[in-house]
N, C-alpha and C. Protein backbone atom coordinates (compact mmCIF):
# COMPACT_ATOMS: atom_id res chain seq x y z
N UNK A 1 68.82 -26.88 12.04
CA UNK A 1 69.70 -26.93 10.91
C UNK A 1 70.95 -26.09 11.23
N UNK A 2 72.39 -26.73 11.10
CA UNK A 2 73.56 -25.98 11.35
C UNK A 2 73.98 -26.06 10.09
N UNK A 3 74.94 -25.04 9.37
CA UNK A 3 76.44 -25.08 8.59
C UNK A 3 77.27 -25.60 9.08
N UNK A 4 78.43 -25.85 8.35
CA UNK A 4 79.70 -26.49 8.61
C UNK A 4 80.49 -26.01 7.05
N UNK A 5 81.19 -25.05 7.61
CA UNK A 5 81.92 -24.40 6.41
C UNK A 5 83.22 -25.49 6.59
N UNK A 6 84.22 -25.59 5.31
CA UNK A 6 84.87 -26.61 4.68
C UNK A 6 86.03 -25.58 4.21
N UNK A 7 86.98 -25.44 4.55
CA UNK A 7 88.20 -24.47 4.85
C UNK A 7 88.80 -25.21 4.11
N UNK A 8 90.28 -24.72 3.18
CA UNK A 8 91.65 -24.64 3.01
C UNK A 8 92.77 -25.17 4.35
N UNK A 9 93.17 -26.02 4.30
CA UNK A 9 93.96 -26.69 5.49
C UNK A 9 94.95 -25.53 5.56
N UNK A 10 95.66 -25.68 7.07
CA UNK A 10 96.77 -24.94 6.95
C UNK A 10 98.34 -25.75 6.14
N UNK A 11 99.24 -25.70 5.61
CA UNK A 11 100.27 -26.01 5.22
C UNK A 11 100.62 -26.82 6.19
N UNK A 12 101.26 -27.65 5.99
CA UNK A 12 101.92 -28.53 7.18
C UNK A 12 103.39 -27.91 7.45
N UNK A 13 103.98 -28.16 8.67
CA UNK A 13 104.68 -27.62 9.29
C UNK A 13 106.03 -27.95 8.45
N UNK A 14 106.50 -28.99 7.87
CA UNK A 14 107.70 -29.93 6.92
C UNK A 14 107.66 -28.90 5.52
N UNK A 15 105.86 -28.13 5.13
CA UNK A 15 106.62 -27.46 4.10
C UNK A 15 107.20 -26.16 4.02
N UNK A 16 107.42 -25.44 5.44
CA UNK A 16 107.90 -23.76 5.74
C UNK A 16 109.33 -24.42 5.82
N UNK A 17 109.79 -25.72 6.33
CA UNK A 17 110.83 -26.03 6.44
C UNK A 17 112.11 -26.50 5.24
N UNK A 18 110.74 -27.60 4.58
CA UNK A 18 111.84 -28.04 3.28
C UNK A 18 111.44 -26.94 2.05
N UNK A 19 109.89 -27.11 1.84
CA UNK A 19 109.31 -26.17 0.33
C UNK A 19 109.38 -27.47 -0.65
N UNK A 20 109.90 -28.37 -0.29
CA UNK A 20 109.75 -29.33 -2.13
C UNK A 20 108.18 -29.44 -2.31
N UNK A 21 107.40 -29.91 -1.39
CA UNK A 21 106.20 -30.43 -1.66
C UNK A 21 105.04 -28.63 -2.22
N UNK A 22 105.49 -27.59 -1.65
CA UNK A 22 104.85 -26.52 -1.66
C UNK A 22 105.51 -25.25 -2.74
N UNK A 23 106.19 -26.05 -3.52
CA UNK A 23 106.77 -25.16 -4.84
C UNK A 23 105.66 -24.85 -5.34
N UNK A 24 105.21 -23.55 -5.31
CA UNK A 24 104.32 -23.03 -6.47
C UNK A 24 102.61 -22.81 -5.82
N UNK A 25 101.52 -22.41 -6.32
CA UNK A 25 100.54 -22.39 -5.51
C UNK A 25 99.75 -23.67 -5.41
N UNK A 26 98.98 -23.64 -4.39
CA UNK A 26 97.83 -24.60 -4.36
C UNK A 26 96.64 -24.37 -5.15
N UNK A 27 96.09 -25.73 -5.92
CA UNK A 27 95.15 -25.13 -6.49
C UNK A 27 93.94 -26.69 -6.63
N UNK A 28 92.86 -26.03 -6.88
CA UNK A 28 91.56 -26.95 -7.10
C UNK A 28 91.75 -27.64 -8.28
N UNK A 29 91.98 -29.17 -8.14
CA UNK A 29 92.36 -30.12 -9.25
C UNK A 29 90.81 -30.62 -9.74
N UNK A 30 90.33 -31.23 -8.64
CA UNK A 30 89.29 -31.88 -8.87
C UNK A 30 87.81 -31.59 -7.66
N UNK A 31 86.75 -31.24 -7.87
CA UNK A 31 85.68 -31.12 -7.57
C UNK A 31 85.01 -32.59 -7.66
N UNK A 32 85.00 -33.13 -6.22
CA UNK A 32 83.84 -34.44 -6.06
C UNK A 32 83.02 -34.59 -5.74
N UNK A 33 82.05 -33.41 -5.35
CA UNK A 33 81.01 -33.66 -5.01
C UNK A 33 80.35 -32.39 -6.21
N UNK A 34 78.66 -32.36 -5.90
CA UNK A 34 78.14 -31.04 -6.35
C UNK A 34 77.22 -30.44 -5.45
N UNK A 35 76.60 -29.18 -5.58
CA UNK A 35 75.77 -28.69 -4.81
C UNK A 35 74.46 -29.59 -4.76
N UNK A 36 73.60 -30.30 -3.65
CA UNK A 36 72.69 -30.80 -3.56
C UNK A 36 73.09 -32.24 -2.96
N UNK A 37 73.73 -32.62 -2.93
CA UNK A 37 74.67 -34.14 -3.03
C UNK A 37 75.29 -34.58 -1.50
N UNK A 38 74.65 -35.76 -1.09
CA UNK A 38 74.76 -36.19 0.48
C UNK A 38 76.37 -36.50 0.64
N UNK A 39 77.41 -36.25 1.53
CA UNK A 39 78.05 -36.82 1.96
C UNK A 39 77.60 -37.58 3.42
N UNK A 40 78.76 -38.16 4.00
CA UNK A 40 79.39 -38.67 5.38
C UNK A 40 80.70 -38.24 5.09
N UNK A 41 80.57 -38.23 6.79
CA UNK A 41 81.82 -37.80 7.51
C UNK A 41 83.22 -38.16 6.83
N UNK A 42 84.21 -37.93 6.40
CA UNK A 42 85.34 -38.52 5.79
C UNK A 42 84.96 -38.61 4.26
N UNK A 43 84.03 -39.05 3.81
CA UNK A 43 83.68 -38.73 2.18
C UNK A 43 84.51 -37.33 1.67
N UNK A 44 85.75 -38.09 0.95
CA UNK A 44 86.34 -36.92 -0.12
C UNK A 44 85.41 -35.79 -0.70
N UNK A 45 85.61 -34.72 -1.26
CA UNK A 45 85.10 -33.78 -1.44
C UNK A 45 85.57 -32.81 -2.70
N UNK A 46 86.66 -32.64 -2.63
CA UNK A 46 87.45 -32.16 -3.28
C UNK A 46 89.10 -33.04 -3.35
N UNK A 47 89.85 -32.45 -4.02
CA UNK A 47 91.48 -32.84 -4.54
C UNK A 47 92.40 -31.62 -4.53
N UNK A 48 93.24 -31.23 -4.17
CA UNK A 48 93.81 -29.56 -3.99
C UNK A 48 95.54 -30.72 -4.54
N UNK A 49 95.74 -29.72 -5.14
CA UNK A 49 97.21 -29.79 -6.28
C UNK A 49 98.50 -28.91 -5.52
N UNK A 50 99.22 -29.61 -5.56
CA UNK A 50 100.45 -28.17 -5.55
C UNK A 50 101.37 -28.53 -6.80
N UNK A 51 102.79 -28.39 -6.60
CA UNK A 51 103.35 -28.94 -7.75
C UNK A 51 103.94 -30.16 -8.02
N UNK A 52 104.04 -30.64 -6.52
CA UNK A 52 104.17 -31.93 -6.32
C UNK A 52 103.74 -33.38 -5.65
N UNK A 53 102.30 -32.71 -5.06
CA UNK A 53 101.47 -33.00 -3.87
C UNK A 53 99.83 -32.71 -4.44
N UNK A 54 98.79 -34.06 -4.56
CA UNK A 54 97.69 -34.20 -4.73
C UNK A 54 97.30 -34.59 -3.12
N UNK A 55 96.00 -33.65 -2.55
CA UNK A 55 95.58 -33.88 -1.62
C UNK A 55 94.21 -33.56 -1.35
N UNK A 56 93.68 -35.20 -1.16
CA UNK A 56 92.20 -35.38 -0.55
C UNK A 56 91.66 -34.23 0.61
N UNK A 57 90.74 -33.53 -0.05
CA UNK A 57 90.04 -32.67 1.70
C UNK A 57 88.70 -33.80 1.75
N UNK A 58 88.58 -33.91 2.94
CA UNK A 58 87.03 -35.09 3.10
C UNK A 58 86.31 -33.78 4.04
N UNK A 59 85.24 -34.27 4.07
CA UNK A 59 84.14 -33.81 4.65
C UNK A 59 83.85 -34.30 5.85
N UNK A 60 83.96 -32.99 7.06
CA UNK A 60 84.13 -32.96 8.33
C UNK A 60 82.75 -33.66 9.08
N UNK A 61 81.64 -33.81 8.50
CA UNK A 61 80.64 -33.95 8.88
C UNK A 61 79.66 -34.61 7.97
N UNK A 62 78.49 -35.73 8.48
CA UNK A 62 77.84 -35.87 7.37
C UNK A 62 76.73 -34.91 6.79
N UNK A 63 76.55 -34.76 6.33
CA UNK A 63 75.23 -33.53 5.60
C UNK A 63 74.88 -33.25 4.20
N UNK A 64 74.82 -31.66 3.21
CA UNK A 64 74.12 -32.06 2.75
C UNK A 64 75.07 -30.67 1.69
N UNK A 65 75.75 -30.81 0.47
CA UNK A 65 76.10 -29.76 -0.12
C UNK A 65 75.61 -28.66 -0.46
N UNK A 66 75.64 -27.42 0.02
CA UNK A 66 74.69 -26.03 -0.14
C UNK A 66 75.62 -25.14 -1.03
N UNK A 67 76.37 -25.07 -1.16
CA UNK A 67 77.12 -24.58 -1.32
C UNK A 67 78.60 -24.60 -2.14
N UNK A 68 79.39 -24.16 -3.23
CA UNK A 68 80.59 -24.93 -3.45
C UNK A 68 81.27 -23.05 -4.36
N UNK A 69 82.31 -22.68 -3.14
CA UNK A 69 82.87 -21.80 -3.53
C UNK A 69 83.77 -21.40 -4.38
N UNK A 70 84.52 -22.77 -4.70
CA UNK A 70 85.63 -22.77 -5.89
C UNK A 70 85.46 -23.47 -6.87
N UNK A 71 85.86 -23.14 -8.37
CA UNK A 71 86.19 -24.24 -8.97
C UNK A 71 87.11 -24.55 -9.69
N UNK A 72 87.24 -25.88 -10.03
CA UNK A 72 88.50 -26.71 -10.84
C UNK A 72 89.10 -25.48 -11.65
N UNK A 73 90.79 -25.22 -10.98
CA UNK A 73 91.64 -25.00 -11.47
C UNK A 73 91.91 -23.46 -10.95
N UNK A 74 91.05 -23.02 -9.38
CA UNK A 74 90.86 -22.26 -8.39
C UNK A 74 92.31 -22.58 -7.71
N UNK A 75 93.16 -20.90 -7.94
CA UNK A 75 94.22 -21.24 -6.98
C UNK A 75 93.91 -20.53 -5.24
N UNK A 76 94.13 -21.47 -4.24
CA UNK A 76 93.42 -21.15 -2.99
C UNK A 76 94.51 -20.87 -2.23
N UNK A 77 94.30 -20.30 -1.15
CA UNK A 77 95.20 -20.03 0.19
C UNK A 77 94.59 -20.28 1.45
N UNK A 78 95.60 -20.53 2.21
CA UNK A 78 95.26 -21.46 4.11
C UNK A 78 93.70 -20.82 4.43
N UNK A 79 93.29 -20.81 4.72
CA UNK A 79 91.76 -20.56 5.55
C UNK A 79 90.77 -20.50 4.09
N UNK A 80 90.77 -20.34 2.91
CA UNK A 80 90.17 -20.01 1.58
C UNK A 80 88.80 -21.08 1.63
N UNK A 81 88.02 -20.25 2.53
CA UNK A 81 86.33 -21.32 1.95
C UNK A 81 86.03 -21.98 0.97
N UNK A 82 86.16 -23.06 1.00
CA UNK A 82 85.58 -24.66 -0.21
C UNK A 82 84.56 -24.34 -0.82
N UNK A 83 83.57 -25.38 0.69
CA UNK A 83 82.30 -26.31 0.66
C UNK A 83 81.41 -25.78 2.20
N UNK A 84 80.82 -25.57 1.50
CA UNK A 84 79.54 -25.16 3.02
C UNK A 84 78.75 -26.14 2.84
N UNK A 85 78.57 -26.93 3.97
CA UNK A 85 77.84 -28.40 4.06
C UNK A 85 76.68 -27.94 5.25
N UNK A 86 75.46 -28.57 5.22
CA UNK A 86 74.17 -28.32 5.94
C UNK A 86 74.16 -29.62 6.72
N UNK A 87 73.90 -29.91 7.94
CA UNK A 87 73.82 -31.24 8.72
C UNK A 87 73.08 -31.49 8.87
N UNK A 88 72.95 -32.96 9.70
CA UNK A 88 71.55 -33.54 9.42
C UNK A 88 70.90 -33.02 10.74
């Protein structure tokens, strides 16, 4: 049995440059999965908000939800632990 912790993306490189898409913080819109609950690989997971930008995190691996560190309406930062997923 391994983990597979489920991270905060880093910012993309276009928003240190322009900022339209990254006005304001990031935050947990929507929670799609729950603790106990099978994904696959690419299966959405969560929804992260900014002020102008809704963005899908999927799930790196298929396995098994243990875990769920934030919730809806959680403002997060770059590396900020999700989802700890258990593999098969």
């Amino acid at each position: 049995m391994s983990f597979s912790f489920v991270r905060m993306p880093m910012y993309p490189e276009c928003w240190s440059s322009c900022g339209s898409c990254a006005s304001g913080d990031v935050f947990i819109l929507e929670l799609l999965v729950a603790v106990g609950d099978r994904v696959e690989r690419d299966d959405n997971i969560l929804t992260l908000e900014t002020g102008k930008v809704a963005l899908d995190i999927p799930s790196p691996q298929a396995g098994r939800v243990v875990k769920i560190h934030v919730i809806e309406g959680d403002t997060v930062a770059e590396g900020a632990l999700l989802v700890t997923l258990e593999s098969d």
